[in-house]
Protein backbone atom coordinates (compact mmCIF):
# COMPACT_ATOMS: atom_id res chain seq x y z
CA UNK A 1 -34.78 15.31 18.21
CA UNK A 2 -31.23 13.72 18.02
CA UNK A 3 -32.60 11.40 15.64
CA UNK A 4 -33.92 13.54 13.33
CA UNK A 5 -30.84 15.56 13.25
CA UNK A 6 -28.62 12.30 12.46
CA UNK A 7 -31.25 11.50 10.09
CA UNK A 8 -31.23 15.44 8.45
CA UNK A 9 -27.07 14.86 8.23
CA UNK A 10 -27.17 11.28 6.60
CA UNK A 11 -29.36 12.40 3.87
CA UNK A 12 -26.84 15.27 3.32
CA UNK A 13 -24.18 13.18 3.62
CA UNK A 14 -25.83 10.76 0.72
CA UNK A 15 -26.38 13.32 -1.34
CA UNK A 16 -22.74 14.89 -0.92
CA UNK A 17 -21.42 11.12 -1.89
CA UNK A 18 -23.48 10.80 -4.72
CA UNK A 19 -22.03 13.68 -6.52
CA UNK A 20 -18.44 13.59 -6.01
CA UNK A 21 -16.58 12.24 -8.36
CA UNK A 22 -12.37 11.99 -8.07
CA UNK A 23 -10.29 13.46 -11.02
CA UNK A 24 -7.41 10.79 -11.12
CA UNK A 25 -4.42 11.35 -13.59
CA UNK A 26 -3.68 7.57 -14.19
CA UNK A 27 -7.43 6.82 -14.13
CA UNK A 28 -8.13 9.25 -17.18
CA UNK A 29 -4.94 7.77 -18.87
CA UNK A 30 -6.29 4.38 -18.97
CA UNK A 31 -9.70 5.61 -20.24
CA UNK A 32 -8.51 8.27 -22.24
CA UNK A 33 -5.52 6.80 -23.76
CA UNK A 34 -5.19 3.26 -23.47
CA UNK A 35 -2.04 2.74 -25.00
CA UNK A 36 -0.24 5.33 -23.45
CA UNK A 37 -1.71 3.78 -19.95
CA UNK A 38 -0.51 0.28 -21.03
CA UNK A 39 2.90 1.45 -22.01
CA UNK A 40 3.78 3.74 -18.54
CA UNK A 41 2.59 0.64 -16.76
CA UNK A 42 4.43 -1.82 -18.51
CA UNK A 43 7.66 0.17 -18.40
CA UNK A 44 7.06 0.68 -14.59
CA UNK A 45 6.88 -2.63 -14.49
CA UNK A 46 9.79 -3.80 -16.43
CA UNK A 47 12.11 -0.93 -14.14
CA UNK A 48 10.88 -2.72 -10.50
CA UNK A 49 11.81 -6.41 -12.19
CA UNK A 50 15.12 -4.54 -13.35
CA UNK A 51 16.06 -3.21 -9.44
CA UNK A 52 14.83 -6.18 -8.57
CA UNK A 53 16.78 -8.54 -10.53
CA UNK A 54 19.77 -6.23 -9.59
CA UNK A 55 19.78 -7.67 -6.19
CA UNK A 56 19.56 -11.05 -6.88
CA UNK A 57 23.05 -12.90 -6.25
CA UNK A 58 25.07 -15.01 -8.92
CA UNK A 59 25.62 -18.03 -9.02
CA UNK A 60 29.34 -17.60 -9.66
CA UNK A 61 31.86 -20.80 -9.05
């Protein structure tokens, strides 16, 4: 009996998995709008390497 009833909530759970699909915002940027994906990430990019790079020390004499 128990394992029928894991087997009975496995199959549901399968079945639950199978359909669900995730609605992302960045995900449907990049397949929507490629350029516009490309560009937000590159900027994002080039704003950490700026903070970044504002930490670094000089090399003043």
């Amino acid at each position: 009996m128990k394992r029928f009833l894991f087997l009975v909530v496995d199959t549901l759970q399968n079945q639950m998995e199978a359909k669900y699909q995730e609605k992302s915002m960045l995900t449907d940027l990049f397949i929507e709008n490629k350029f516009w994906g490309w560009v937000g990430l590159t900027g994002i990019a080039i704003s950490i390497g700026i903070i970044i790079w504002s930490f670094y020390p000089n090399d003043e004499s």
